[in-house]
PDB file of N, CA and C in Angstrom:
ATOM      1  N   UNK A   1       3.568 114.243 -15.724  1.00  0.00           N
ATOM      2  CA  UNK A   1       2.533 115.020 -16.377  1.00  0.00           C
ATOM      3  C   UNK A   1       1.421 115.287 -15.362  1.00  0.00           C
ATOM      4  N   UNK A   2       0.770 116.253 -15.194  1.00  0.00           N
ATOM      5  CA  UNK A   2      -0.100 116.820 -14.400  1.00  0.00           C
ATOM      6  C   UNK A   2      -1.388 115.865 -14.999  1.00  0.00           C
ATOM      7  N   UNK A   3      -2.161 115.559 -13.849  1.00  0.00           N
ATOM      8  CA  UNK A   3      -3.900 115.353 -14.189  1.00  0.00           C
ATOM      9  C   UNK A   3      -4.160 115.852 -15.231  1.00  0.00           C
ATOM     10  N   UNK A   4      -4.757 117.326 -15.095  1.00  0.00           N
ATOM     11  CA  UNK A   4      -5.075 117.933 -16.056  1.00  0.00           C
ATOM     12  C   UNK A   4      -4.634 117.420 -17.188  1.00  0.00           C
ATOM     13  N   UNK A   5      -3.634 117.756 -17.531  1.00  0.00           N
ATOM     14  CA  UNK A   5      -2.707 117.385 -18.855  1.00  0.00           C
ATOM     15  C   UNK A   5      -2.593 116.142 -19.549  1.00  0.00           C
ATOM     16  N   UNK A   6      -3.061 114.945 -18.749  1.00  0.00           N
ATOM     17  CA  UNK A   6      -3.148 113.614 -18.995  1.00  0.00           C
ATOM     18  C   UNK A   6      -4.710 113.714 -19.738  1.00  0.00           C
ATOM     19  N   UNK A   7      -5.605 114.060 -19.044  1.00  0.00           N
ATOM     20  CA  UNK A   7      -6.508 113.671 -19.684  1.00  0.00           C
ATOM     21  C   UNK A   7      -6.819 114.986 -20.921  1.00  0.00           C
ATOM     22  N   UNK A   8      -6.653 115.903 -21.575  1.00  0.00           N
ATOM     23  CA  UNK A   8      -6.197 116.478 -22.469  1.00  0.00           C
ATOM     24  C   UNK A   8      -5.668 115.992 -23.157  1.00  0.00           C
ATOM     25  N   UNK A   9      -4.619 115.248 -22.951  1.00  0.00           N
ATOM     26  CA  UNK A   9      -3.998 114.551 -23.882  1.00  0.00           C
ATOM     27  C   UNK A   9      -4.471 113.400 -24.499  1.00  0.00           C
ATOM     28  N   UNK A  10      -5.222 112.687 -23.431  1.00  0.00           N
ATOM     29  CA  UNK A  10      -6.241 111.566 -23.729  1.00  0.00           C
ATOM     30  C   UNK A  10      -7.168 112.139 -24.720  1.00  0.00           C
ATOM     31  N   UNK A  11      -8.120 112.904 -24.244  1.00  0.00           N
ATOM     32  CA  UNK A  11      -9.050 113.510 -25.120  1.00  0.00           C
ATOM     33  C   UNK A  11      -8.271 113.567 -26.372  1.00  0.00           C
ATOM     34  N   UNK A  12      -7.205 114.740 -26.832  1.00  0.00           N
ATOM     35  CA  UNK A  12      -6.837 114.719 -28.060  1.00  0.00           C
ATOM     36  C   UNK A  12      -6.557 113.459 -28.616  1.00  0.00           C
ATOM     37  N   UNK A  13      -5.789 112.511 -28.104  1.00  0.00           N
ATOM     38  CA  UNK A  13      -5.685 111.416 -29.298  1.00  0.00           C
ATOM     39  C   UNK A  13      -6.609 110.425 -29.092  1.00  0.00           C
ATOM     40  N   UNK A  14      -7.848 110.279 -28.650  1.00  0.00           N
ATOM     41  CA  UNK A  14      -8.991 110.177 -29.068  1.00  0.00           C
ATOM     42  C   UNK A  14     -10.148 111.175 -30.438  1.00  0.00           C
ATOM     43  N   UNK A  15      -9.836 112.209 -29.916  1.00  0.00           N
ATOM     44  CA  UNK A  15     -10.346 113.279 -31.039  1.00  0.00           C
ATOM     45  C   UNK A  15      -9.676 112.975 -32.678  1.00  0.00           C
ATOM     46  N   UNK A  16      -8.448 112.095 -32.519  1.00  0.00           N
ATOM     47  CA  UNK A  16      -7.783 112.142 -33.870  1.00  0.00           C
ATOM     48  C   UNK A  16      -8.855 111.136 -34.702  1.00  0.00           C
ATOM     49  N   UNK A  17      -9.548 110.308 -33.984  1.00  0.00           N
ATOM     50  CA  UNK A  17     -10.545 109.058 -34.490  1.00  0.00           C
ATOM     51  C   UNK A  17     -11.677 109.416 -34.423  1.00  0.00           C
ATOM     52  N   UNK A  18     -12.218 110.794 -34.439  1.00  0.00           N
ATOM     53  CA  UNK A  18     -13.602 111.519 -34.425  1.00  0.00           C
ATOM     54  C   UNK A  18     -13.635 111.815 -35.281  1.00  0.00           C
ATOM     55  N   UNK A  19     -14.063 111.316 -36.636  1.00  0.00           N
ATOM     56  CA  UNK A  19     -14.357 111.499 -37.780  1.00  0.00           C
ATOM     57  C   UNK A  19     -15.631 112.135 -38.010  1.00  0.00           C
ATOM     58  N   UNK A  20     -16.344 113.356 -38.495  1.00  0.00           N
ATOM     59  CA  UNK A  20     -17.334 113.497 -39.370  1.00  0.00           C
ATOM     60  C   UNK A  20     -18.663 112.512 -39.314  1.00  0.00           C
ATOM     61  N   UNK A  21     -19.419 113.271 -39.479  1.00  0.00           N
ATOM     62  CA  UNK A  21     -20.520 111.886 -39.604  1.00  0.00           C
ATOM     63  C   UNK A  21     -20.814 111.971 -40.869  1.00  0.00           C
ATOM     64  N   UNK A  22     -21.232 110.989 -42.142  1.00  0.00           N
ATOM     65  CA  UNK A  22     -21.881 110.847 -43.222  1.00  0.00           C
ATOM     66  C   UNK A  22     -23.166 112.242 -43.360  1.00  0.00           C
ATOM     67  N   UNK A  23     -23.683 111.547 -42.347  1.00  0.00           N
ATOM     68  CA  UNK A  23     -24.938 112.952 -42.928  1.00  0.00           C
ATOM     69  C   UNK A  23     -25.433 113.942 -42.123  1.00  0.00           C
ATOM     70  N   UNK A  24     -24.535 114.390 -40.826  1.00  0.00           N
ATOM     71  CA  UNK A  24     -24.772 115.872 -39.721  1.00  0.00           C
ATOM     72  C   UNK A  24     -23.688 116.236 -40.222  1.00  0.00           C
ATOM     73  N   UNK A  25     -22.403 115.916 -40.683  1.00  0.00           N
ATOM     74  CA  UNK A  25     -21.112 116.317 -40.878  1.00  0.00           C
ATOM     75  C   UNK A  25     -20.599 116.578 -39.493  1.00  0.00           C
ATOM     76  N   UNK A  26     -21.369 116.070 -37.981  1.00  0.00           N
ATOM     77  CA  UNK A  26     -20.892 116.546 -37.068  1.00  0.00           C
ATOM     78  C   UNK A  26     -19.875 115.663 -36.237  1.00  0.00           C
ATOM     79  N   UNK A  27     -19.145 115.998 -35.543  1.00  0.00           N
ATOM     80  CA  UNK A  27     -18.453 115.248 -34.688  1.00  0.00           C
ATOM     81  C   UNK A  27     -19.200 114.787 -33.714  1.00  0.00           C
ATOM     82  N   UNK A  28     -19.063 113.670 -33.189  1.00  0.00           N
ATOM     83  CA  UNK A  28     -19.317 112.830 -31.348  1.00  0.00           C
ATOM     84  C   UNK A  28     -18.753 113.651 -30.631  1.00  0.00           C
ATOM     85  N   UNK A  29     -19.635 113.846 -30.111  1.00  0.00           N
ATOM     86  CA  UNK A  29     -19.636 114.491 -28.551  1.00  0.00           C
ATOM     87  C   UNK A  29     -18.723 114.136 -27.764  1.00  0.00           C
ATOM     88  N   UNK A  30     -17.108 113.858 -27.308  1.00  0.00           N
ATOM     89  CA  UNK A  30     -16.938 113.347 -26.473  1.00  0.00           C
ATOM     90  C   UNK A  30     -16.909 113.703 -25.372  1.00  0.00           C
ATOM     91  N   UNK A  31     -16.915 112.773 -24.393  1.00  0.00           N
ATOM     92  CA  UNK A  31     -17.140 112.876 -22.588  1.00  0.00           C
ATOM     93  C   UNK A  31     -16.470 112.032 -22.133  1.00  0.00           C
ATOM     94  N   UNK A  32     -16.428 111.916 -20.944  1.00  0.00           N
ATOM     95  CA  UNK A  32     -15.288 111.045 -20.236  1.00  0.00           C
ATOM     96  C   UNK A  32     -15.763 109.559 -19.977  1.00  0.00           C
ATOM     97  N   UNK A  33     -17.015 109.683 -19.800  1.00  0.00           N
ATOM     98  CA  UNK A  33     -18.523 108.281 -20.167  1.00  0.00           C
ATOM     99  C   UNK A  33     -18.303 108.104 -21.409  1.00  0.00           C
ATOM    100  N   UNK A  34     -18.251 108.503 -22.283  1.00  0.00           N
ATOM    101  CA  UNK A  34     -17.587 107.933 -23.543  1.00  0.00           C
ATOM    102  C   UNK A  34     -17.458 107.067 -24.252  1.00  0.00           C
ATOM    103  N   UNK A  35     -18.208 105.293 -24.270  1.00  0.00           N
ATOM    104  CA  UNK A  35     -17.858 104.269 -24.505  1.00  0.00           C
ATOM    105  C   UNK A  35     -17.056 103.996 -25.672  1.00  0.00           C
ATOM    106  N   UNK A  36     -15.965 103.740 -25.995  1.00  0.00           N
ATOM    107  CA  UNK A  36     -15.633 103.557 -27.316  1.00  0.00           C
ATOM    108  C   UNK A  36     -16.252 102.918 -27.981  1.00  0.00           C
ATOM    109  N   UNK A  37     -16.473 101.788 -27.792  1.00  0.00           N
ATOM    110  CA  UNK A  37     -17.543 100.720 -28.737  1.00  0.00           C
ATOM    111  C   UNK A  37     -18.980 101.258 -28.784  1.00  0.00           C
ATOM    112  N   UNK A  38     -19.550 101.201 -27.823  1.00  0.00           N
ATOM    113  CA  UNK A  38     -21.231 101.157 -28.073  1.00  0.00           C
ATOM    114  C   UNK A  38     -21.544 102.464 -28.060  1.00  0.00           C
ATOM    115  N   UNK A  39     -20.862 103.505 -27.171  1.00  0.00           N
ATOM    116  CA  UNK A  39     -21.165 104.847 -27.944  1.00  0.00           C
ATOM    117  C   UNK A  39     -20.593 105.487 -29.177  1.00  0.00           C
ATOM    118  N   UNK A  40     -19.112 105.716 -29.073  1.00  0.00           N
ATOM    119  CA  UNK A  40     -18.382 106.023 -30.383  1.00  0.00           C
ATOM    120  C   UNK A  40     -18.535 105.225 -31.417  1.00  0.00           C
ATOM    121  N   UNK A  41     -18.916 104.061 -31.461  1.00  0.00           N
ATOM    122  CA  UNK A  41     -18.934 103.071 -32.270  1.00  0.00           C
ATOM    123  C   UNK A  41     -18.086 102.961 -33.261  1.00  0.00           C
ATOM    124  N   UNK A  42     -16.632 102.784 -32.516  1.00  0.00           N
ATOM    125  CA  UNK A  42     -15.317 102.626 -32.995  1.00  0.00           C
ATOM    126  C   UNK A  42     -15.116 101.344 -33.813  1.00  0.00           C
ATOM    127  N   UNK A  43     -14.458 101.594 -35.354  1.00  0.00           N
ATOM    128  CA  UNK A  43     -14.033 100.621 -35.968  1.00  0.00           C
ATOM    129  C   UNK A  43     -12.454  99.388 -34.643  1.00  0.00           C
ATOM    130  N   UNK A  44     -13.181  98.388 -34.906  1.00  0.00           N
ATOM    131  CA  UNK A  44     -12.126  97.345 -33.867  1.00  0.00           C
ATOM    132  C   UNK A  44     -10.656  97.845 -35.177  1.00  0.00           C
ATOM    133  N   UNK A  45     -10.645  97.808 -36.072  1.00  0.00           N
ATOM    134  CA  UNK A  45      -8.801  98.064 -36.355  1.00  0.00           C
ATOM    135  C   UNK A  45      -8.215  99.604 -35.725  1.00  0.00           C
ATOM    136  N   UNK A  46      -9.576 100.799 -35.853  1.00  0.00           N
ATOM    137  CA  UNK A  46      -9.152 102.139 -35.270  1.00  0.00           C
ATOM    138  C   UNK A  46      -8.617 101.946 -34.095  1.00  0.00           C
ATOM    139  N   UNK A  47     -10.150 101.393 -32.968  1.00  0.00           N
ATOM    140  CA  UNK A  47      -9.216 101.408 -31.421  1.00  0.00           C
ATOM    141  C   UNK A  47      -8.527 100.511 -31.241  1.00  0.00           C
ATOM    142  N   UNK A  48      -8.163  99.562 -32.191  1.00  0.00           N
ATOM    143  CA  UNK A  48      -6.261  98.769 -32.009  1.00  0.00           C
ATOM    144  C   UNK A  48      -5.275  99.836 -31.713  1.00  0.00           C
ATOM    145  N   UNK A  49      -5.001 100.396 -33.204  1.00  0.00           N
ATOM    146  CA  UNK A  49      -4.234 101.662 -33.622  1.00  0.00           C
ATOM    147  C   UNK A  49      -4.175 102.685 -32.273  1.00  0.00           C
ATOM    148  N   UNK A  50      -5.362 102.934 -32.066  1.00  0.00           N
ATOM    149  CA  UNK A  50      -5.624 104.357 -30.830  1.00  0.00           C
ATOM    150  C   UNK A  50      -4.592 103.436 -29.447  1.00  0.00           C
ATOM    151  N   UNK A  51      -5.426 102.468 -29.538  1.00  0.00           N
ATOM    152  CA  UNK A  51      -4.703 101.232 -27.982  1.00  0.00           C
ATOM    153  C   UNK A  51      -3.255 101.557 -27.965  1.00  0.00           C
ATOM    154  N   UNK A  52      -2.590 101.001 -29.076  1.00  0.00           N
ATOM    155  CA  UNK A  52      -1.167 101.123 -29.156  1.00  0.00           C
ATOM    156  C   UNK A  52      -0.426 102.350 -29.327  1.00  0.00           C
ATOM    157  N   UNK A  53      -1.058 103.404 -30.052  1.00  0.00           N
ATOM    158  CA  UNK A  53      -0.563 104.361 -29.723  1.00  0.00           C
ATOM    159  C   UNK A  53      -0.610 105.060 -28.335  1.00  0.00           C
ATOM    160  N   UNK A  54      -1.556 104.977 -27.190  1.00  0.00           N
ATOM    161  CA  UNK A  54      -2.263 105.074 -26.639  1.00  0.00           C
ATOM    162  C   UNK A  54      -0.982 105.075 -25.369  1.00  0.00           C
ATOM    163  N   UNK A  55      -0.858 103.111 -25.384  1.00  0.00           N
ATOM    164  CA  UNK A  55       0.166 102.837 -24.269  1.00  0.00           C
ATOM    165  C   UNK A  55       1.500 102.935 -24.461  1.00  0.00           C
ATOM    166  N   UNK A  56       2.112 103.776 -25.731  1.00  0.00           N
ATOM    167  CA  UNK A  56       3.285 104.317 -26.364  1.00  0.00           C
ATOM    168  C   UNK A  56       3.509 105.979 -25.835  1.00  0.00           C
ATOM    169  N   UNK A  57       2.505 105.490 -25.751  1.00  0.00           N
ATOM    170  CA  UNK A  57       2.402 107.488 -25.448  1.00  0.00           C
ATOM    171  C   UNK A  57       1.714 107.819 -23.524  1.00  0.00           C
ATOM    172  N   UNK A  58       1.558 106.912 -23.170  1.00  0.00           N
ATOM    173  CA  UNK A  58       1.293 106.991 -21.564  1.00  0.00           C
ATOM    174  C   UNK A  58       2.454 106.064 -20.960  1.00  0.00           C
ATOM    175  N   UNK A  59       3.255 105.195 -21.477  1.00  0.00           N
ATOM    176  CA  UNK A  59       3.717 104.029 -20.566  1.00  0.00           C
ATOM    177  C   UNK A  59       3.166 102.954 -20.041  1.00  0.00           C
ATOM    178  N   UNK A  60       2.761 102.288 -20.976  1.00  0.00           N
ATOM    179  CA  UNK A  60       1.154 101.480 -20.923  1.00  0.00           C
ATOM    180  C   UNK A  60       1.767  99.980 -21.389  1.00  0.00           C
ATOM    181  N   UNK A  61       1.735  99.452 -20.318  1.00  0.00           N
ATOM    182  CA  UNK A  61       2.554  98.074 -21.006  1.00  0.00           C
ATOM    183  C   UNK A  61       1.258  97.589 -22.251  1.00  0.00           C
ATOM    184  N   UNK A  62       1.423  97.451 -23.233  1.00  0.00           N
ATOM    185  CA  UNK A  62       0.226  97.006 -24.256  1.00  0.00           C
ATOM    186  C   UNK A  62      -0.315  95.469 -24.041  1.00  0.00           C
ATOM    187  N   UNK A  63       0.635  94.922 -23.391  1.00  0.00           N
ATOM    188  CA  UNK A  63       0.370  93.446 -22.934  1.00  0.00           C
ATOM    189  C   UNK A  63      -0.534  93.209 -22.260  1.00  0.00           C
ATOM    190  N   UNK A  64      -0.713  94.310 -21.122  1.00  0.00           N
ATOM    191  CA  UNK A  64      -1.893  94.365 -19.839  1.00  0.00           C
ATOM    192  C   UNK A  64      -3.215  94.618 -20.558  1.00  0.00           C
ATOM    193  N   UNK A  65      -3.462  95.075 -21.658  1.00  0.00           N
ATOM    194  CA  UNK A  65      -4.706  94.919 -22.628  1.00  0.00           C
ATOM    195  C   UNK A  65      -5.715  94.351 -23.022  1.00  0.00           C
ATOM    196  N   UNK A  66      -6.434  93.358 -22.918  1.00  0.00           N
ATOM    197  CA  UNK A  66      -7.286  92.427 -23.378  1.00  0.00           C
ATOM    198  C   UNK A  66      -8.066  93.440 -24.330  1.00  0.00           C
ATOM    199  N   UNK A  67      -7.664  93.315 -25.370  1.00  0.00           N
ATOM    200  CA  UNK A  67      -8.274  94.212 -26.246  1.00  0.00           C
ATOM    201  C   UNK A  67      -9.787  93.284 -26.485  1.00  0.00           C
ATOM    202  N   UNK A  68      -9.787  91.412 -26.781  1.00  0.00           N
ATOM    203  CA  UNK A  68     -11.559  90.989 -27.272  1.00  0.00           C
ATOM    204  C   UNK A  68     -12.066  91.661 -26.084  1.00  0.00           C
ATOM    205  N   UNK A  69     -12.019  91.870 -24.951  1.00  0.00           N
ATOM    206  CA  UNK A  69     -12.684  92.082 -23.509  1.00  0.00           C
ATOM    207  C   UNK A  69     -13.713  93.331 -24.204  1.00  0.00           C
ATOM    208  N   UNK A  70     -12.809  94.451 -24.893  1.00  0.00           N
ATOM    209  CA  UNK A  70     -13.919  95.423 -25.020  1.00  0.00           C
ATOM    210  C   UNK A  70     -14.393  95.234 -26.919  1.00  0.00           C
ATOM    211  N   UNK A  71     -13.434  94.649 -27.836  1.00  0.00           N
ATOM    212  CA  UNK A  71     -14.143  94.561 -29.093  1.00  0.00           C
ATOM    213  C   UNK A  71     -14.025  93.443 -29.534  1.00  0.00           C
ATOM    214  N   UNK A  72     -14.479  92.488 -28.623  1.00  0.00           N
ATOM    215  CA  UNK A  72     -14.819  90.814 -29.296  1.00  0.00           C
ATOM    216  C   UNK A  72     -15.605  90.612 -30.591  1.00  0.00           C
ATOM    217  N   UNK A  73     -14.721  89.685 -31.099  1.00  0.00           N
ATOM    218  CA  UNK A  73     -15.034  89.533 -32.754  1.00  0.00           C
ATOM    219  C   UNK A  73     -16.105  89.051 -32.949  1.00  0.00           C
ATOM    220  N   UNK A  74     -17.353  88.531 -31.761  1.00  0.00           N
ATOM    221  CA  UNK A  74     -18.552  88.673 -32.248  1.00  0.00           C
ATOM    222  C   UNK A  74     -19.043  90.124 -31.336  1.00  0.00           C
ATOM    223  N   UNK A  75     -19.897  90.678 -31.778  1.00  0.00           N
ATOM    224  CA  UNK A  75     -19.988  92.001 -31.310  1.00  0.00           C
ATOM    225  C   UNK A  75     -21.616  91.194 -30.444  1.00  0.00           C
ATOM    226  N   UNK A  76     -22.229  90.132 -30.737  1.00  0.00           N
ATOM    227  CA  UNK A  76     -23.505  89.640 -29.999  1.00  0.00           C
ATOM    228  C   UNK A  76     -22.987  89.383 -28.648  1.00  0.00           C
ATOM    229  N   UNK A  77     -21.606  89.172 -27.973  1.00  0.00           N
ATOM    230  CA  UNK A  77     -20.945  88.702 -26.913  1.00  0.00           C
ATOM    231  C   UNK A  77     -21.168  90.045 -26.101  1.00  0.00           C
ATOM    232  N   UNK A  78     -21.321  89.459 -24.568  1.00  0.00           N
ATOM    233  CA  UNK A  78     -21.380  90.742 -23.804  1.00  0.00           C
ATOM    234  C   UNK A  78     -19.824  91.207 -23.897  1.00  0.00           C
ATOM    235  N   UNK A  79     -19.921  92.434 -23.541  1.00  0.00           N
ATOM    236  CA  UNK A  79     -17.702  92.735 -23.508  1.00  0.00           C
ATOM    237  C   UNK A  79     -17.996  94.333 -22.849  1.00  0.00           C
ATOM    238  N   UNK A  80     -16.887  93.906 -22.123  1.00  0.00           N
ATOM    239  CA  UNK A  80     -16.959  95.391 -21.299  1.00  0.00           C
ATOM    240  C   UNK A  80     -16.613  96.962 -21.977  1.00  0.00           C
ATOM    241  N   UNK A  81     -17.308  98.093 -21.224  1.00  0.00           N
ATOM    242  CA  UNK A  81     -16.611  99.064 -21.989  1.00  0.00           C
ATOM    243  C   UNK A  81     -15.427  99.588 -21.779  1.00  0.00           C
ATOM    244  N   UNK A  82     -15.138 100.442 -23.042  1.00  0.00           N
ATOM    245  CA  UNK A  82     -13.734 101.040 -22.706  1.00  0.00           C
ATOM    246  C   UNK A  82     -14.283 102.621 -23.066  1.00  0.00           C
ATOM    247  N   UNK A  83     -14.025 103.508 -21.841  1.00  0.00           N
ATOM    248  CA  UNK A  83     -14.783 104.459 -21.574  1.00  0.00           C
ATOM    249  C   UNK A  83     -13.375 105.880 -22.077  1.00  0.00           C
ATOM    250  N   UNK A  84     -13.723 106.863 -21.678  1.00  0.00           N
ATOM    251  CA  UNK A  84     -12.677 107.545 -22.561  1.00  0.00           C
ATOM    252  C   UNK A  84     -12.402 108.135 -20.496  1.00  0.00           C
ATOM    253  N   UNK A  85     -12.480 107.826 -19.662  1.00  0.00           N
ATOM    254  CA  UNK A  85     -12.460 107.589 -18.443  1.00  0.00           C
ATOM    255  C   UNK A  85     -11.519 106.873 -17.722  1.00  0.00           C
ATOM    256  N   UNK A  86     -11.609 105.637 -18.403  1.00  0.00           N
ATOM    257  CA  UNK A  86     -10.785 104.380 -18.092  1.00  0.00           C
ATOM    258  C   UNK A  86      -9.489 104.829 -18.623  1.00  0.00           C
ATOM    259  N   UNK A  87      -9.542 105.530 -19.592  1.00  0.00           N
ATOM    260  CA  UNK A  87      -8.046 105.482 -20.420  1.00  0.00           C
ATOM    261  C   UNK A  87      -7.601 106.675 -19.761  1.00  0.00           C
ATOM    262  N   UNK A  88      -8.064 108.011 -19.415  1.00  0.00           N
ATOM    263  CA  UNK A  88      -7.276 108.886 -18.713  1.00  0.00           C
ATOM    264  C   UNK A  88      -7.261 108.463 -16.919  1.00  0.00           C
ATOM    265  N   UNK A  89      -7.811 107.796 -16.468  1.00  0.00           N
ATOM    266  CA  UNK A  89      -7.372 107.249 -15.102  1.00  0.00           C
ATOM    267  C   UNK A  89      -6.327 106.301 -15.342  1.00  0.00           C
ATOM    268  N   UNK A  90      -6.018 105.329 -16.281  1.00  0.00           N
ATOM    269  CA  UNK A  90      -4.904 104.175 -16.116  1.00  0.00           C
ATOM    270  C   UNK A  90      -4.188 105.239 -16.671  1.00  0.00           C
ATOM    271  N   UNK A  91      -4.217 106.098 -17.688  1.00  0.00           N
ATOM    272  CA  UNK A  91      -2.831 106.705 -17.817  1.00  0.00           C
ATOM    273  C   UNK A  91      -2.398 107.557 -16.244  1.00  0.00           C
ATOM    274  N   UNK A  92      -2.752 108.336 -15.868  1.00  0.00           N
ATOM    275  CA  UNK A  92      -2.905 108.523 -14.857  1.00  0.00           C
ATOM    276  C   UNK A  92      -2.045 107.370 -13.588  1.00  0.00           C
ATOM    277  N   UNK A  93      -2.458 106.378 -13.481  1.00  0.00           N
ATOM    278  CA  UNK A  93      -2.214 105.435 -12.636  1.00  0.00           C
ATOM    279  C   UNK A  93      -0.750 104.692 -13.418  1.00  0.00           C
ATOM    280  N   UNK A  94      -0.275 104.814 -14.403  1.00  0.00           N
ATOM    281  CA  UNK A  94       0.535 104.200 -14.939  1.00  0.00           C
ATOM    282  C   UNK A  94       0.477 102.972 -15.750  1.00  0.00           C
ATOM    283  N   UNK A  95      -0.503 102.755 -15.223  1.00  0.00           N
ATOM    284  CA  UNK A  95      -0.792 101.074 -15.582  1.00  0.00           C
ATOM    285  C   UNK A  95      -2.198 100.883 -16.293  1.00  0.00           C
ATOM    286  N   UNK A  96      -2.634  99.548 -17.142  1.00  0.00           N
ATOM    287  CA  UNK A  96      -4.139  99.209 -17.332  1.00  0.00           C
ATOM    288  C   UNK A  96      -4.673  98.554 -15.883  1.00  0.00           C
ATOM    289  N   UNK A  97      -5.697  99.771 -16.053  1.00  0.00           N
ATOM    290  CA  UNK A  97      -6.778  99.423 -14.972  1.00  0.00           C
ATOM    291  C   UNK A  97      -8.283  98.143 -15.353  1.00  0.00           C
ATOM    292  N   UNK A  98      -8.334  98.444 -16.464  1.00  0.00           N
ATOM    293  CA  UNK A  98      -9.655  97.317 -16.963  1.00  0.00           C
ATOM    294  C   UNK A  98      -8.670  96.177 -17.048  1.00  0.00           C
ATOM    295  N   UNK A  99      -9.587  95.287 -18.043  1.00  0.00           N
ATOM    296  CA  UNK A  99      -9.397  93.690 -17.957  1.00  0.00           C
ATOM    297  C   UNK A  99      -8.314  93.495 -18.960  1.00  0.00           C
TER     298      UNK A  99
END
């Protein structure tokens, strides 16, 4: 798959979890800075779902994942981001690049 096309593709099945807002009715902005957690402020069962579909659909061993790293079950814990960046460069690269 071409660059281009990887992260397009990224973008779209990210866009499938861009829900509406309650009261702009608008969508998040996305960008490639993107944080899933602290900007998108992604439900932790959504970006499970997105994760696994994610490395099903790039060749993403799901094992290489540390999913608490970016949505630890206390959210007061520092935890790194997962950028909408990170996910079209490791697809890209074949592999998980974060923790």
């Amino acid at each position: 798959m071409v660059s281009e096309d990887i992260e397009k593709a990224v973008f779209s099945l990210v866009e499938d979890y861009n829900g509406r807002s309650l009261f702009t009715l608008k969508r998040y902005n996305l960008e490639l800075d993107t944080d899933l957690n602290n900007d998108f402020r992604m439900d932790p069962i959504d970006a499970y779902e997105l994760l696994e579909r994610y490395a099903d659909s790039f060749g993403i061993n799901p094992g290489t994942i540390t999913f608490n790293e970016y949505f630890p079950e206390d959210f007061s814990l520092p935890h790194d981001p997962i950028t909408i960046r990170l996910l079209v460069e490791s697809a890209k690269a074949g592999c998980w690049l974060g923790k």
